[in-house]
Protein backbone atom coordinates (compact mmCIF):
# COMPACT_ATOMS: atom_id res chain seq x y z
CA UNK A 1 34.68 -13.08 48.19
CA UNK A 2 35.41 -14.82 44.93
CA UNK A 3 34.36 -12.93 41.76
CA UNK A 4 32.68 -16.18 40.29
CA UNK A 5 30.45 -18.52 42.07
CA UNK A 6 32.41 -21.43 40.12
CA UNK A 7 36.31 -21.64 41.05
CA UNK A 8 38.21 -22.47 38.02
CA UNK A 9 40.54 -24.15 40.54
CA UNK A 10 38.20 -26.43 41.44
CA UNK A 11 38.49 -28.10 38.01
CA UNK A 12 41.32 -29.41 39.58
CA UNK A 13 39.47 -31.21 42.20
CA UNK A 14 37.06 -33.61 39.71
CA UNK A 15 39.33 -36.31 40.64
CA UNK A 16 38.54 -35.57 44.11
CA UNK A 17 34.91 -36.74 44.10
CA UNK A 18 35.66 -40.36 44.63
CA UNK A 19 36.97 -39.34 47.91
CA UNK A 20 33.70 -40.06 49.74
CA UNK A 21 32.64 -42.91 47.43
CA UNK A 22 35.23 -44.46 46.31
CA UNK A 23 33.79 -47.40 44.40
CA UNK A 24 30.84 -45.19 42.91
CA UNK A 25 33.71 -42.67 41.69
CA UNK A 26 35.73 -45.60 40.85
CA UNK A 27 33.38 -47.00 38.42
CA UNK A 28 32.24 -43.22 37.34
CA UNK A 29 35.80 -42.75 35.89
CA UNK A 30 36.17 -46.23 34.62
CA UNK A 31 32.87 -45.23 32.48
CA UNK A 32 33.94 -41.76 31.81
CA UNK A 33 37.42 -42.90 30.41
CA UNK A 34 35.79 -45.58 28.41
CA UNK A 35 33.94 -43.20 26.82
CA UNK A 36 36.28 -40.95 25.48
CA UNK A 37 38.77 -43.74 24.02
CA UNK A 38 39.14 -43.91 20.57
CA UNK A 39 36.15 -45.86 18.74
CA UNK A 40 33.92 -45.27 15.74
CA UNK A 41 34.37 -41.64 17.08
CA UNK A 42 37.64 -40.23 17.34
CA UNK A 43 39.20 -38.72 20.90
CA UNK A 44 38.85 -34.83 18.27
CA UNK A 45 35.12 -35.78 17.29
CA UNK A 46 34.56 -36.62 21.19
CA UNK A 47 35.88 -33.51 22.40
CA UNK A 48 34.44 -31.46 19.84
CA UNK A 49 30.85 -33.16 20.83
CA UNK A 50 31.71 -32.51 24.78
CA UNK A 51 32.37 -29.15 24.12
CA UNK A 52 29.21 -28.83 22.48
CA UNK A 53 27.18 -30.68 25.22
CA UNK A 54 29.06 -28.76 27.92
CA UNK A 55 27.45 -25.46 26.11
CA UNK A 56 23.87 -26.94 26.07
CA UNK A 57 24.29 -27.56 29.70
CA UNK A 58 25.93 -24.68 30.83
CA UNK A 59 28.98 -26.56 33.21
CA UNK A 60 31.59 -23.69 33.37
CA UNK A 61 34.01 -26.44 34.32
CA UNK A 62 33.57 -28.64 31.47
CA UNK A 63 33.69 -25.59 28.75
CA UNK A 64 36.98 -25.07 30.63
CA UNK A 65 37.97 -28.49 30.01
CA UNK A 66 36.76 -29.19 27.03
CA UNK A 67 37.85 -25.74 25.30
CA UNK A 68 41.48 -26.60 26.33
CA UNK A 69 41.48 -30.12 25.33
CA UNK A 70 39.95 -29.57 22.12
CA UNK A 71 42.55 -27.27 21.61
CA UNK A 72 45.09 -29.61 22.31
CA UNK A 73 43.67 -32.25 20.02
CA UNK A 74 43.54 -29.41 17.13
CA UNK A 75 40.22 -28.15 17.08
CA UNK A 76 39.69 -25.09 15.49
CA UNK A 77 38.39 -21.79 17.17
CA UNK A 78 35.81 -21.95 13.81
CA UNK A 79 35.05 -25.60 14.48
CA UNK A 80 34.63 -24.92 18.08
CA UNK A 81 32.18 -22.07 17.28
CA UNK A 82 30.10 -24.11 14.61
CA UNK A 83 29.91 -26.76 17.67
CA UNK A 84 28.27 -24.13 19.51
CA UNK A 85 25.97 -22.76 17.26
CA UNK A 86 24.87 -26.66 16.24
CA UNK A 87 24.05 -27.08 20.51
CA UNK A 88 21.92 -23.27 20.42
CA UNK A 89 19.73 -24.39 17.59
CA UNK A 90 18.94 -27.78 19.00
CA UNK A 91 18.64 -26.28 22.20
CA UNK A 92 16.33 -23.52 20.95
CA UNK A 93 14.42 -25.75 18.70
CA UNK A 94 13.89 -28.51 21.34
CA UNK A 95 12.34 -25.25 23.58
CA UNK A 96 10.28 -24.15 20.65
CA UNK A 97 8.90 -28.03 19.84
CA UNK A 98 7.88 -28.23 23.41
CA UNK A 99 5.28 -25.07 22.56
CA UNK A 100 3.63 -27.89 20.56
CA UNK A 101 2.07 -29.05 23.95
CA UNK A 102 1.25 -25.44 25.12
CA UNK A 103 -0.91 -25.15 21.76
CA UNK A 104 -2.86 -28.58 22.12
CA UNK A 105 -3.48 -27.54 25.34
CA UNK A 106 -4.67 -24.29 24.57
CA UNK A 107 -6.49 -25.80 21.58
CA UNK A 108 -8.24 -28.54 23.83
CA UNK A 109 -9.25 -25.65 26.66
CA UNK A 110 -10.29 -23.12 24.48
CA UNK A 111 -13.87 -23.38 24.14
């Protein structure tokens, strides 16, 4: 038995998902590419934000790939750790704001 339920191997294997869709994973890449290519936001910035997002979502695979690649471009274990902290407090605060809704319900049932 493996010691993780995600394989870092199968990192490896993103490219792999077109394999039984080819022109959905066709235009999936075509996107995802796009995306990260230079523009108002730099290929660092990008990575940096990735990294970020892959934290708020919890995707072992992309902290993997993101961590390294931001490395490559030059980002910082400090920047990569304020990136972090930036996705916890909007996560966290985004769970907090939702409370809103359990108090006007509260506040509309209580009688």
């Amino acid at each position: 038995m493996q010691k993780t339920y995600y394989d870092p191997a199968d990192l490896k294997k993103f490219g792999k998902i077109s394999d039984w869709n080819e022109t959905l994973g066709t235009k999936f890449f075509d996107y995802y590419n796009a995306v990260f290519k230079e523009g108002a936001l730099s290929e660092r910035e990008k990575s940096l934000i990735a990294l970020a997002v892959a934290h708020t979502i919890q995707c072992p695979y992309c902290i993997d790939a993101y961590t390294g690649d931001g490395l490559q471009r030059g980002i910082t274990k400090e920047e990569m750790m304020e990136a972090l902290h930036v996705a916890a407090a909007i996560r966290g605060g985004a769970s907090l704001v939702h409370g809103v809704q359990m108090m006007n319900k509260v506040n509309k049932l209580d009688l």
